[in-house]
C-alpha atoms as a PDB file:
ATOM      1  CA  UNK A   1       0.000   0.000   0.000  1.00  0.00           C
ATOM      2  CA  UNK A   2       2.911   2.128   0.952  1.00  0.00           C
ATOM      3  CA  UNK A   3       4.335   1.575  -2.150  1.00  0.00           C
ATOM      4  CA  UNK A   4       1.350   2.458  -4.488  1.00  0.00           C
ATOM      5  CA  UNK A   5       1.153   5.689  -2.697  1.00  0.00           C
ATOM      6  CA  UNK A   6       4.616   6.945  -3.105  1.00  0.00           C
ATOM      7  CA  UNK A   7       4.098   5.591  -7.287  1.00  0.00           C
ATOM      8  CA  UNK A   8       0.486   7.907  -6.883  1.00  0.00           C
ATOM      9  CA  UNK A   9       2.581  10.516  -5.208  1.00  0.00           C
ATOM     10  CA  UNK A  10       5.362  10.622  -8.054  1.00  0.00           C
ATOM     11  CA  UNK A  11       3.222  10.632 -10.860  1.00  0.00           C
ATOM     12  CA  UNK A  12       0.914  13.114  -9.523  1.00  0.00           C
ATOM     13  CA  UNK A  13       3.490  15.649  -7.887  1.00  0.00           C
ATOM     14  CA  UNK A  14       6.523  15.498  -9.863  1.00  0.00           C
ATOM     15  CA  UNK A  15       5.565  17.256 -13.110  1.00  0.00           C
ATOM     16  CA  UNK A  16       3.853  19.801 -11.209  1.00  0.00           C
ATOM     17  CA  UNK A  17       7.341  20.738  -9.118  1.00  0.00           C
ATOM     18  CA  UNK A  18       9.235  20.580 -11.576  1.00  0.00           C
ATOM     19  CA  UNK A  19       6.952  22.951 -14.065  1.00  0.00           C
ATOM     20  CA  UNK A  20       7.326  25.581 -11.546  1.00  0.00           C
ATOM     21  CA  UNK A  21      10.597  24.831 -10.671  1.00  0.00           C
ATOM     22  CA  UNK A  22      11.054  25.483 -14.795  1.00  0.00           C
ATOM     23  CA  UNK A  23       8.891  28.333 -14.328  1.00  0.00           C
ATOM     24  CA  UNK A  24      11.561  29.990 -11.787  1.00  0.00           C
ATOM     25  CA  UNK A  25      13.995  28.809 -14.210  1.00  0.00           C
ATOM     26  CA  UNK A  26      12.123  31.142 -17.193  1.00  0.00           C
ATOM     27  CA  UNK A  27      11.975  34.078 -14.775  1.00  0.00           C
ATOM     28  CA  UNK A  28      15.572  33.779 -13.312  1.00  0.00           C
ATOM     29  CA  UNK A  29      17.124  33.593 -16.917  1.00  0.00           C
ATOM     30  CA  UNK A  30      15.223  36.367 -17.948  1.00  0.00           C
ATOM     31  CA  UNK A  31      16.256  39.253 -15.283  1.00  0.00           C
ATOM     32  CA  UNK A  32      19.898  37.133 -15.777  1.00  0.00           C
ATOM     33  CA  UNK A  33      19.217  39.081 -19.435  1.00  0.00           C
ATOM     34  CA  UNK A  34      17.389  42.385 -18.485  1.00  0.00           C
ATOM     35  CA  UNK A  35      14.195  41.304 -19.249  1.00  0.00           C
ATOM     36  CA  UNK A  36      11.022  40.565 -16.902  1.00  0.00           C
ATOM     37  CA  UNK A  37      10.137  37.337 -18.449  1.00  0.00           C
ATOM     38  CA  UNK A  38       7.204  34.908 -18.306  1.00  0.00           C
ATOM     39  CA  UNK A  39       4.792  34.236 -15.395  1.00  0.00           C
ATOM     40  CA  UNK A  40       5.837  31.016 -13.234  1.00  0.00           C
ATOM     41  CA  UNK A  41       3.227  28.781 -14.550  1.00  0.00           C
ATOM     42  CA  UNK A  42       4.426  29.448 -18.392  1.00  0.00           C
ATOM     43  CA  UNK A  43       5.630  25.837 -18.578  1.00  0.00           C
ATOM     44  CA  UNK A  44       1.789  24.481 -17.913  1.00  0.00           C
ATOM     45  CA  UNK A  45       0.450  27.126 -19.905  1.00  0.00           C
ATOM     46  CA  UNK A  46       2.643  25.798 -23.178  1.00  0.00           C
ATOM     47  CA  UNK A  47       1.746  22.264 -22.806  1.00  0.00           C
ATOM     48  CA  UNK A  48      -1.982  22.875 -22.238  1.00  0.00           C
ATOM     49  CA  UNK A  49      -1.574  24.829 -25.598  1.00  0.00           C
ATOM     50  CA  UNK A  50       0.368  21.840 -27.335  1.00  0.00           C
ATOM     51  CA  UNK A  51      -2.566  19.750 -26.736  1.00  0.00           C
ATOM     52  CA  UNK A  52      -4.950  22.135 -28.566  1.00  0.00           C
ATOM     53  CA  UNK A  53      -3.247  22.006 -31.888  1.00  0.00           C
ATOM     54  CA  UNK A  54      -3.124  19.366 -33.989  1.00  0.00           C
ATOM     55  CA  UNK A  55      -0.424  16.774 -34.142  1.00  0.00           C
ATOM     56  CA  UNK A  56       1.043  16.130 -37.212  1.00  0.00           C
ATOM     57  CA  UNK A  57       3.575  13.486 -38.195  1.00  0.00           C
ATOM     58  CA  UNK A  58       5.666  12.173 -41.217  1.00  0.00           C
ATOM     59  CA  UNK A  59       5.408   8.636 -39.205  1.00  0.00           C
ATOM     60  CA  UNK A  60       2.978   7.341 -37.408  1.00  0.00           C
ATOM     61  CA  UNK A  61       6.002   5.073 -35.430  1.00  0.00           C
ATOM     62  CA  UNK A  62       7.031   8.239 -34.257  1.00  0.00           C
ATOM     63  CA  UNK A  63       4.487   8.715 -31.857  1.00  0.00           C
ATOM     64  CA  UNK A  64       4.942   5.102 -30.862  1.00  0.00           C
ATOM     65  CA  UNK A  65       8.165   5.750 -29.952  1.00  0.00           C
ATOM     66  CA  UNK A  66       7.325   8.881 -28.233  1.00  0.00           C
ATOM     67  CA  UNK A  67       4.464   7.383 -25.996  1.00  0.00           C
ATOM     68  CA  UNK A  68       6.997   4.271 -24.894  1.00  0.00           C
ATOM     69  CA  UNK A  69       9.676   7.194 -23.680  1.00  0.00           C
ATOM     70  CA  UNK A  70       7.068   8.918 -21.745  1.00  0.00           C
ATOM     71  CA  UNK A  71       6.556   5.324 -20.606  1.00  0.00           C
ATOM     72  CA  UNK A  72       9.654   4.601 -19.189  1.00  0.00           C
ATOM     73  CA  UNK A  73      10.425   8.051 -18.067  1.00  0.00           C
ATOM     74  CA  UNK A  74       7.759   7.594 -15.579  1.00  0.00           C
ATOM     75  CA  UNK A  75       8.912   3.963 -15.036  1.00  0.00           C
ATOM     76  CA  UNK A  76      11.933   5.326 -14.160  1.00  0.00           C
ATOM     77  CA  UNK A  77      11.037   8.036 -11.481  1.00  0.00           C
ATOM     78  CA  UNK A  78       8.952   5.389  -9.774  1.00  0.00           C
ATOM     79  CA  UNK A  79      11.632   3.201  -9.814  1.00  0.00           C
ATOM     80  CA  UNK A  80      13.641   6.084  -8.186  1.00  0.00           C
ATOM     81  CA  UNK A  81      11.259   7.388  -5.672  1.00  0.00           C
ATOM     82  CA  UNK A  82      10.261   4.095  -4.369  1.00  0.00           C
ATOM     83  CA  UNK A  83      14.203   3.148  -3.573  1.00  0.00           C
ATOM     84  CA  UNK A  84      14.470   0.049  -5.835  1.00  0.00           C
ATOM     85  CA  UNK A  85      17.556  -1.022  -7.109  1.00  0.00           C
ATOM     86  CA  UNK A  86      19.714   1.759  -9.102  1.00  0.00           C
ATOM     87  CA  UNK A  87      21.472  -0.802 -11.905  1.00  0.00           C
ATOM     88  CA  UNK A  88      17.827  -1.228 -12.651  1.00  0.00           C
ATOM     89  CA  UNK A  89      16.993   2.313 -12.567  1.00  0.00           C
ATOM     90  CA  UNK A  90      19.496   3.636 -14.784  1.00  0.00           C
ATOM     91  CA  UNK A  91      18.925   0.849 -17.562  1.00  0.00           C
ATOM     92  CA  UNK A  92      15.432   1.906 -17.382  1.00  0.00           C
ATOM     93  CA  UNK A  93      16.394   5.512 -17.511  1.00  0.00           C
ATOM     94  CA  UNK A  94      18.612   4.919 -20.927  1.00  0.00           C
ATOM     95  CA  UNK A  95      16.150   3.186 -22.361  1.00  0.00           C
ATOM     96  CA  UNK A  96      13.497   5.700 -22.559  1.00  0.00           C
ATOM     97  CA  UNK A  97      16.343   8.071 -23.973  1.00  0.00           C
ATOM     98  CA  UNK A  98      16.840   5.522 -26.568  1.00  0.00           C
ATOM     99  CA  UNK A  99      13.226   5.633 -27.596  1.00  0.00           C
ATOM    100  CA  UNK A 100      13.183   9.344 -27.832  1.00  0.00           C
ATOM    101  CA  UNK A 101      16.597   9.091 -29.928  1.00  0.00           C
ATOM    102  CA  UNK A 102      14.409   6.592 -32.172  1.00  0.00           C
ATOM    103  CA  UNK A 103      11.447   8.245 -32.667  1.00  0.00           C
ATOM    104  CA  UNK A 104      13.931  11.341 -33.736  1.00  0.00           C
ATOM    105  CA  UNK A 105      15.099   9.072 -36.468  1.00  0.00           C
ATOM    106  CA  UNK A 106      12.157   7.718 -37.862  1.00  0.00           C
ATOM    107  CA  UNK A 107      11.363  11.584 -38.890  1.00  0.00           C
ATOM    108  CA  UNK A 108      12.306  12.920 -42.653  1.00  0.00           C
ATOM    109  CA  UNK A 109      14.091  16.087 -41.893  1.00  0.00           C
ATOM    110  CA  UNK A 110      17.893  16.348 -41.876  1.00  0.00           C
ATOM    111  CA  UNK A 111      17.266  18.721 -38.379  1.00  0.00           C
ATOM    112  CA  UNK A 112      15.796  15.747 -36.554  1.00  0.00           C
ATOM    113  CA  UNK A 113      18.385  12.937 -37.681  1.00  0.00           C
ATOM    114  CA  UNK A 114      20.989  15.310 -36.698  1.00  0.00           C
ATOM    115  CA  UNK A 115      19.260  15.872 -33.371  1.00  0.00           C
ATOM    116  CA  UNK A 116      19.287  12.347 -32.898  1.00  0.00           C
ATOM    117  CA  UNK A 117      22.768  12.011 -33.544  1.00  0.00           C
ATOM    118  CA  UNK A 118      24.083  14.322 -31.091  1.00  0.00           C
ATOM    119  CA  UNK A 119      21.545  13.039 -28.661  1.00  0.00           C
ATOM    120  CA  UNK A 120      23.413   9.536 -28.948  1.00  0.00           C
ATOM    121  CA  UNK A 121      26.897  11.861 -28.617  1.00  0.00           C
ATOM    122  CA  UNK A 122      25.434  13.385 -25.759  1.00  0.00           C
ATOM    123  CA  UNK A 123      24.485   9.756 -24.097  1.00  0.00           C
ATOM    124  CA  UNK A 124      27.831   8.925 -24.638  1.00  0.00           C
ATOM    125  CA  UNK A 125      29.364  11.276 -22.643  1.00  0.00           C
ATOM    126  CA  UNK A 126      27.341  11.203 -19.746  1.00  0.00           C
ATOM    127  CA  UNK A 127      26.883   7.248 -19.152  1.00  0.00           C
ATOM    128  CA  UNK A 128      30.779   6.591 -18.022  1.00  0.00           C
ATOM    129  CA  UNK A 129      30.143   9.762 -14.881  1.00  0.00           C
ATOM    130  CA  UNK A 130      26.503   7.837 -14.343  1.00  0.00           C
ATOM    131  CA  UNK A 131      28.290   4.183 -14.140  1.00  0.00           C
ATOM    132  CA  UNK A 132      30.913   5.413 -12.088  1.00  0.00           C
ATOM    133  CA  UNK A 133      28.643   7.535  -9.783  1.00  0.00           C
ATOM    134  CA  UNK A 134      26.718   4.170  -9.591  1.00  0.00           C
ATOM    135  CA  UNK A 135      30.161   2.533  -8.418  1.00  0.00           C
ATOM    136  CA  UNK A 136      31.012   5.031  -6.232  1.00  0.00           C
ATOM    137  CA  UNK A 137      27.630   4.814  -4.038  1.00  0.00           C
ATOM    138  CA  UNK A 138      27.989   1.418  -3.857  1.00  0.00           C
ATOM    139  CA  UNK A 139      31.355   1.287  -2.662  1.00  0.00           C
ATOM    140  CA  UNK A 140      30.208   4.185   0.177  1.00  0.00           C
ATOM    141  CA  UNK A 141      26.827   2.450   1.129  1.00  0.00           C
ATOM    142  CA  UNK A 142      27.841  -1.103  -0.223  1.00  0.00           C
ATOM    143  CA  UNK A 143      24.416  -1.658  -1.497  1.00  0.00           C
ATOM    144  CA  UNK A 144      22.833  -0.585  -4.823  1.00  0.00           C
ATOM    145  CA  UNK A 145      18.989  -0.116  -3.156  1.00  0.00           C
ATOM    146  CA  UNK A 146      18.591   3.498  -3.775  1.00  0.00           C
ATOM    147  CA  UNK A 147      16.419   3.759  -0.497  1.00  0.00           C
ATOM    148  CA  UNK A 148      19.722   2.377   1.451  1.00  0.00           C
ATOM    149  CA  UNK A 149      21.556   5.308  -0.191  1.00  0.00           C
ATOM    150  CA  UNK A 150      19.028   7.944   0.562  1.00  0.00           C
ATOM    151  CA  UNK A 151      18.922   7.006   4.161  1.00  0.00           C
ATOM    152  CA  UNK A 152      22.738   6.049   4.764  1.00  0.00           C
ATOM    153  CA  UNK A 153      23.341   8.002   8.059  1.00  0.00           C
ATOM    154  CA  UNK A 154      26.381   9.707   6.727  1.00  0.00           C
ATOM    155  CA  UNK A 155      26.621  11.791   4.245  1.00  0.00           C
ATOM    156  CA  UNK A 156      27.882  10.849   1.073  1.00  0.00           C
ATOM    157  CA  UNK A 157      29.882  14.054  -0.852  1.00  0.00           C
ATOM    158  CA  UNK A 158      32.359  13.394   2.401  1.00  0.00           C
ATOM    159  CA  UNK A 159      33.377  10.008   0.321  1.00  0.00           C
ATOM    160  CA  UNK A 160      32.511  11.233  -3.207  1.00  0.00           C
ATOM    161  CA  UNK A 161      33.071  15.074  -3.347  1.00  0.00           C
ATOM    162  CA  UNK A 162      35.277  14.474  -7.542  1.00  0.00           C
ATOM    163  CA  UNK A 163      32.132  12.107  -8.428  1.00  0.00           C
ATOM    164  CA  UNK A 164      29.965  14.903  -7.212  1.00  0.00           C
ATOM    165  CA  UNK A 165      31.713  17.408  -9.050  1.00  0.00           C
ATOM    166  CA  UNK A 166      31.829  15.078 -12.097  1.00  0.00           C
ATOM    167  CA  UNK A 167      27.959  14.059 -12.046  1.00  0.00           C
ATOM    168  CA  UNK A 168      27.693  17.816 -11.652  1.00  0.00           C
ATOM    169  CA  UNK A 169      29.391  18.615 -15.192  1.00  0.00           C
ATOM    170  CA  UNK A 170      27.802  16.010 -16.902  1.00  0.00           C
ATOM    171  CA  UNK A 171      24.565  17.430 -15.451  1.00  0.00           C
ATOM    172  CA  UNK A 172      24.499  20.420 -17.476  1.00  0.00           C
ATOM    173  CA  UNK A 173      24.461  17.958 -20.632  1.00  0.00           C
ATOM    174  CA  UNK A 174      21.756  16.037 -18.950  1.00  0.00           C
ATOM    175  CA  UNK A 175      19.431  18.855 -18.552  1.00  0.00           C
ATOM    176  CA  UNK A 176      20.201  19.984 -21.847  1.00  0.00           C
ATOM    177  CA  UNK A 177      21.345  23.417 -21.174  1.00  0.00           C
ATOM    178  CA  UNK A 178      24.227  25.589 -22.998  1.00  0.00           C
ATOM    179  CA  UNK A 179      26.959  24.967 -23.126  1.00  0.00           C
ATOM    180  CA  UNK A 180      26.197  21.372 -24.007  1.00  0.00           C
ATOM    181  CA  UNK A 181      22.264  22.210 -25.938  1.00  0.00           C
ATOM    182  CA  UNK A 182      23.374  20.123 -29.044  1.00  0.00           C
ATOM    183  CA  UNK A 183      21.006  17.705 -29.449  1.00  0.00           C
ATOM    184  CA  UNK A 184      17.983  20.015 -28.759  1.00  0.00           C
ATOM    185  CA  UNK A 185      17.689  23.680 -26.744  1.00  0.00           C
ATOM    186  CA  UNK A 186      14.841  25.210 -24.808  1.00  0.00           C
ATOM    187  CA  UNK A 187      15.622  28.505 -26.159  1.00  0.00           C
ATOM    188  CA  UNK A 188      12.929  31.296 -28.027  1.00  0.00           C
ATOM    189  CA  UNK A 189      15.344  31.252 -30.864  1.00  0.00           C
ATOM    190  CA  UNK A 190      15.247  27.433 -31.515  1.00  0.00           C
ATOM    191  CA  UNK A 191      11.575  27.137 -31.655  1.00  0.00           C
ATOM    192  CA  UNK A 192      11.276  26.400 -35.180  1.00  0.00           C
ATOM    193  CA  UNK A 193      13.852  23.969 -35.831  1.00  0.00           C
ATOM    194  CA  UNK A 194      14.402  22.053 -32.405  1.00  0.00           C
ATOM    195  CA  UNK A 195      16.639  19.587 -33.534  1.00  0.00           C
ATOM    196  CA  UNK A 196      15.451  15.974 -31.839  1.00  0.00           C
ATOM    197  CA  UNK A 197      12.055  17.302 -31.229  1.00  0.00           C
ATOM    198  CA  UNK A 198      11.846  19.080 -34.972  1.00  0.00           C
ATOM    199  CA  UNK A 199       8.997  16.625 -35.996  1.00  0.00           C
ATOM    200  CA  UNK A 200       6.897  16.550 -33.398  1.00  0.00           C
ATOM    201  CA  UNK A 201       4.372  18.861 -32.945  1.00  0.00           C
ATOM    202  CA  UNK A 202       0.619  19.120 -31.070  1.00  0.00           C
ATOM    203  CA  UNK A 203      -0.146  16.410 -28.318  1.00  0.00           C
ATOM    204  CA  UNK A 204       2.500  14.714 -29.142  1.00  0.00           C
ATOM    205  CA  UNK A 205       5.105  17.279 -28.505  1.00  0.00           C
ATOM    206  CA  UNK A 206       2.965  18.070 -25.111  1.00  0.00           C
ATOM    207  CA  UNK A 207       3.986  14.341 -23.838  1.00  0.00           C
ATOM    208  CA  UNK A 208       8.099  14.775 -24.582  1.00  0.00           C
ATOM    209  CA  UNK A 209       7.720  18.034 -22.483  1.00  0.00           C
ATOM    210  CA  UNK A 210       5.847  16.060 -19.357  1.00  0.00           C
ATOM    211  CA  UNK A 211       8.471  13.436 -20.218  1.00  0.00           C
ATOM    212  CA  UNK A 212      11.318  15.606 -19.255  1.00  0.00           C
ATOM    213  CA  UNK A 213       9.535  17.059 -16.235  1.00  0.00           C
ATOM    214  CA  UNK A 214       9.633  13.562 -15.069  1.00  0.00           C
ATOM    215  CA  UNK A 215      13.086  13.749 -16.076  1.00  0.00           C
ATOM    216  CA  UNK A 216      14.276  16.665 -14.306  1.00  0.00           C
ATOM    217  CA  UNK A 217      12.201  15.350 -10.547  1.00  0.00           C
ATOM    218  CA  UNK A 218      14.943  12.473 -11.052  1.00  0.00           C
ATOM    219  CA  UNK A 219      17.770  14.257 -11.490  1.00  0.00           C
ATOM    220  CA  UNK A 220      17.099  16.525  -8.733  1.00  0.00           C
ATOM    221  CA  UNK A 221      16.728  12.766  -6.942  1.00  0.00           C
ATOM    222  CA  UNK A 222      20.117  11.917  -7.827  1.00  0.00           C
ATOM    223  CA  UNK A 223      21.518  14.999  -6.210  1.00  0.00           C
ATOM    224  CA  UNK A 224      19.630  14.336  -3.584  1.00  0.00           C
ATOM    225  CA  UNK A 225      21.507  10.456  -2.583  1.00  0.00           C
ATOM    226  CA  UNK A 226      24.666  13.243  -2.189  1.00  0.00           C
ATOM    227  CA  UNK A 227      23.043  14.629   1.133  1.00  0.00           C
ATOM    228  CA  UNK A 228      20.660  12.210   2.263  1.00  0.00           C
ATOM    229  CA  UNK A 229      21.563  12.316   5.553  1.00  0.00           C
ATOM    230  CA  UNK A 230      20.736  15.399   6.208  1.00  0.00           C
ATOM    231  CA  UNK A 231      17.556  15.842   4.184  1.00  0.00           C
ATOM    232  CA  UNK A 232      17.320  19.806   4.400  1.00  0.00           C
ATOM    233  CA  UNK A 233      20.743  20.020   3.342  1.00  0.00           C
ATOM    234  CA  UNK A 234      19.937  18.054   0.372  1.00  0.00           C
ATOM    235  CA  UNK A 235      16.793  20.673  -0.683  1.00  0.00           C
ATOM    236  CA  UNK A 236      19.514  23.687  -0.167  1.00  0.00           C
ATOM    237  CA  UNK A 237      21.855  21.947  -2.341  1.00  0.00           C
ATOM    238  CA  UNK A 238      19.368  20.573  -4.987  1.00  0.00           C
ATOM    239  CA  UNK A 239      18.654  24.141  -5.206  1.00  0.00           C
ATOM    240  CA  UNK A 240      21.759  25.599  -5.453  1.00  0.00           C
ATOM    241  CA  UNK A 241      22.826  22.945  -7.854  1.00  0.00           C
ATOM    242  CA  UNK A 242      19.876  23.837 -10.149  1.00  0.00           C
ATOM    243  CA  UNK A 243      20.972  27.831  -9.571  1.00  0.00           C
ATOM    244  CA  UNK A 244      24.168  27.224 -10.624  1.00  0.00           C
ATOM    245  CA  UNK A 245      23.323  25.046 -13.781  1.00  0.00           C
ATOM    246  CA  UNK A 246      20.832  28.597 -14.537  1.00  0.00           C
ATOM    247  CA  UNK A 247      23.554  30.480 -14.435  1.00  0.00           C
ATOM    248  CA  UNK A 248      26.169  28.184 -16.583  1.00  0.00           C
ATOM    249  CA  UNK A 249      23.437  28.278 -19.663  1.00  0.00           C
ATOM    250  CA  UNK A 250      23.243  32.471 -19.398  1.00  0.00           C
ATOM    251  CA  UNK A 251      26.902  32.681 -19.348  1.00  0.00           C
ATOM    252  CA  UNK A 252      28.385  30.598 -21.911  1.00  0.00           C
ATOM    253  CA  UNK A 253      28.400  29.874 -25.548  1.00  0.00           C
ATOM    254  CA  UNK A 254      27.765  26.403 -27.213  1.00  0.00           C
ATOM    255  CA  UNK A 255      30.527  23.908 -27.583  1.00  0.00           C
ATOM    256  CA  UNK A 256      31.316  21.913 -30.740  1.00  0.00           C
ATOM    257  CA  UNK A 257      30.155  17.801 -29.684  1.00  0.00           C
ATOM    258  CA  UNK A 258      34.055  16.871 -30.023  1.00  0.00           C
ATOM    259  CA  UNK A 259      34.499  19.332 -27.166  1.00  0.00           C
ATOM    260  CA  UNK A 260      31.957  17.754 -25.295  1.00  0.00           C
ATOM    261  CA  UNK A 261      32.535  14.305 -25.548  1.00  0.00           C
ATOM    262  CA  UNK A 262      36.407  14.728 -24.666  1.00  0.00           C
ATOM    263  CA  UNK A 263      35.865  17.044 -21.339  1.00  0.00           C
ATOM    264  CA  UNK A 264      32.629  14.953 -20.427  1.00  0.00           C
ATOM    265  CA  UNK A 265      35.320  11.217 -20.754  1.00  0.00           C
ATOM    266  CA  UNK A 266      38.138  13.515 -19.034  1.00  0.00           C
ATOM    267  CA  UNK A 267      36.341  15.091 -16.409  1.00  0.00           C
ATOM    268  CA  UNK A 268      34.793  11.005 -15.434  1.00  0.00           C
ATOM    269  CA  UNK A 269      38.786   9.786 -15.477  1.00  0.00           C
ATOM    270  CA  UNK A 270      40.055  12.832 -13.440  1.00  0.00           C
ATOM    271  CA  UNK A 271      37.462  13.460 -11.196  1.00  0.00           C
ATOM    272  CA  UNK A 272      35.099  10.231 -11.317  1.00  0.00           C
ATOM    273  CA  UNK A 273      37.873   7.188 -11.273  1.00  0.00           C
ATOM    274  CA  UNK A 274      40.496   9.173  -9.388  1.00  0.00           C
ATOM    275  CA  UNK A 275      38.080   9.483  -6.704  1.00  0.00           C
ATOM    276  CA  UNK A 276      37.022   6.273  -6.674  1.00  0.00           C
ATOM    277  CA  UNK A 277      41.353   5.482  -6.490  1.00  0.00           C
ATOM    278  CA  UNK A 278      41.651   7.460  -3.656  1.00  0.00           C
ATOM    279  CA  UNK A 279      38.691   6.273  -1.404  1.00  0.00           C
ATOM    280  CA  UNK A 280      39.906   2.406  -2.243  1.00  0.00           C
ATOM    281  CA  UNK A 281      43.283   3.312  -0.372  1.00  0.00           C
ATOM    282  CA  UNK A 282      41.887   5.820   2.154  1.00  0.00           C
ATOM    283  CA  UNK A 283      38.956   3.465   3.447  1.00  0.00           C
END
């Protein structure tokens, strides 16, 4: 019973923090730029406008594809939030990537096969910081039940502060924000042509954007195993994490992918593995 509750819980509450979160996010960026921006419930406003236009596809597969990573997406957070196992989780997770990279393929235009490729570019630069943040809890908490890592009574950064630092890189590719925007962007600007998301349009469209709202609730969960301990501490820094990541996209240009890929694999040696080295010998 307890269980159902925290799946009701996640499905119902986590794209509704996370649109307003986004909604800060719209209003932060724009003072960041001198201008007042849009009101804090913009994000809810565009999707409820998605699903009153019509969708329109090349491929009817594409929508297939789309629904299944909306699917998993939400398979994923409950996976998360219920503190099941986290080799599980994060197979689930890169699965319903891989759908959305699919679907992005199955479209016509050039714009959306090109999104998809830099979306798999972008997947492989993050997945070797993932695995070895995955290795890295384990080795702390020696268990991979995300509940045993939430709860672990001390916390974790003291162990892993270069994997921290290294998921916290990688993060700004996660999220999809400059400098690392390649595959797709959530700027005015890029409207039109959106790159992975170029040939979607209506309802849809609507369901990639609740998609990544269920995205972003479990990436601010990931931060969260960091601090678990202390559970306020890990709101403060989930926060300031998300501040900081606001503040990287407003201050710096777009990378080419060959950039990306090589500081993404050096930053997981340097900061992921040699952490991982040092806490083998110190513990």
């Amino acid at each position: 019973m307890i269980l159902f509750f925290q799946v009701v819980c996640f499905i119902l509450l986590a794209p509704i923090i996370t649109g307003l979160v986004q909604g800060v996010d719209r209003i932060i960026s724009a003072r960041m730029q001198g201008r007042v921006g849009p009101p804090v419930l913009q994000p809810f406003y565009d999707i409820a406008k998605l699903f009153q236009k019509k969708s329109t596809v090349v491929r009817g597969s594409q929508n297939v594809f789309m629904i299944f990573f909306l699917v998993f997406m939400i398979f994923s957070g409950c996976l998360f939030f219920t503190g099941q196992d986290f080799l599980l989780f994060f197979f689930s997770l890169m699965l319903a990537n891989i759908f959305l990279i699919l679907g992005a393929y199955k479209g016509s235009s050039p714009y959306s096969i090109i999104g998809a490729q830099r979306e798999l570019l972008q997947k492989m630069a993050i997945e070797p910081m993932i695995l070895i943040m995955v290795m890295g809890l384990y080795f702390v908490t020696k268990s991979f039940s995300i509940a045993t890592i939430a709860t672990y009574p001390v916390l974790v950064i003291f162990y892993l502060p270069g994997v921290f630092l290294g998921f916290l890189y990688i993060l700004t590719i996660k999220i999809r924000k400059s400098p690392f925007d390649l595959a797709t962007s959530h700027h005015a600007h890029q409207e039109i042509v959106k790159g992975i998301t170029t040939e979607y349009s209506g309802w849809a469209l609507a369901f990639i954007e609740i998609a990544h709202l269920y995205e972003l609730a479990v990436i601010f969960g990931m931060i969260y195993l960091f601090f678990g301990a202390s559970p306020i501490l890990a709101i403060v820094m989930i926060a300031v994490t998300y501040f900081f990541e606001i503040l990287v996209d407003n201050t710096c240009a777009r990378l080419k992918w060959g950039q990306m890929l090589k500081s993404a694999w050096l930053i997981a040696l340097v900061l992921g593995v040699g952490n991982l080295v040092v806490l083998y010998f110190v513990r």
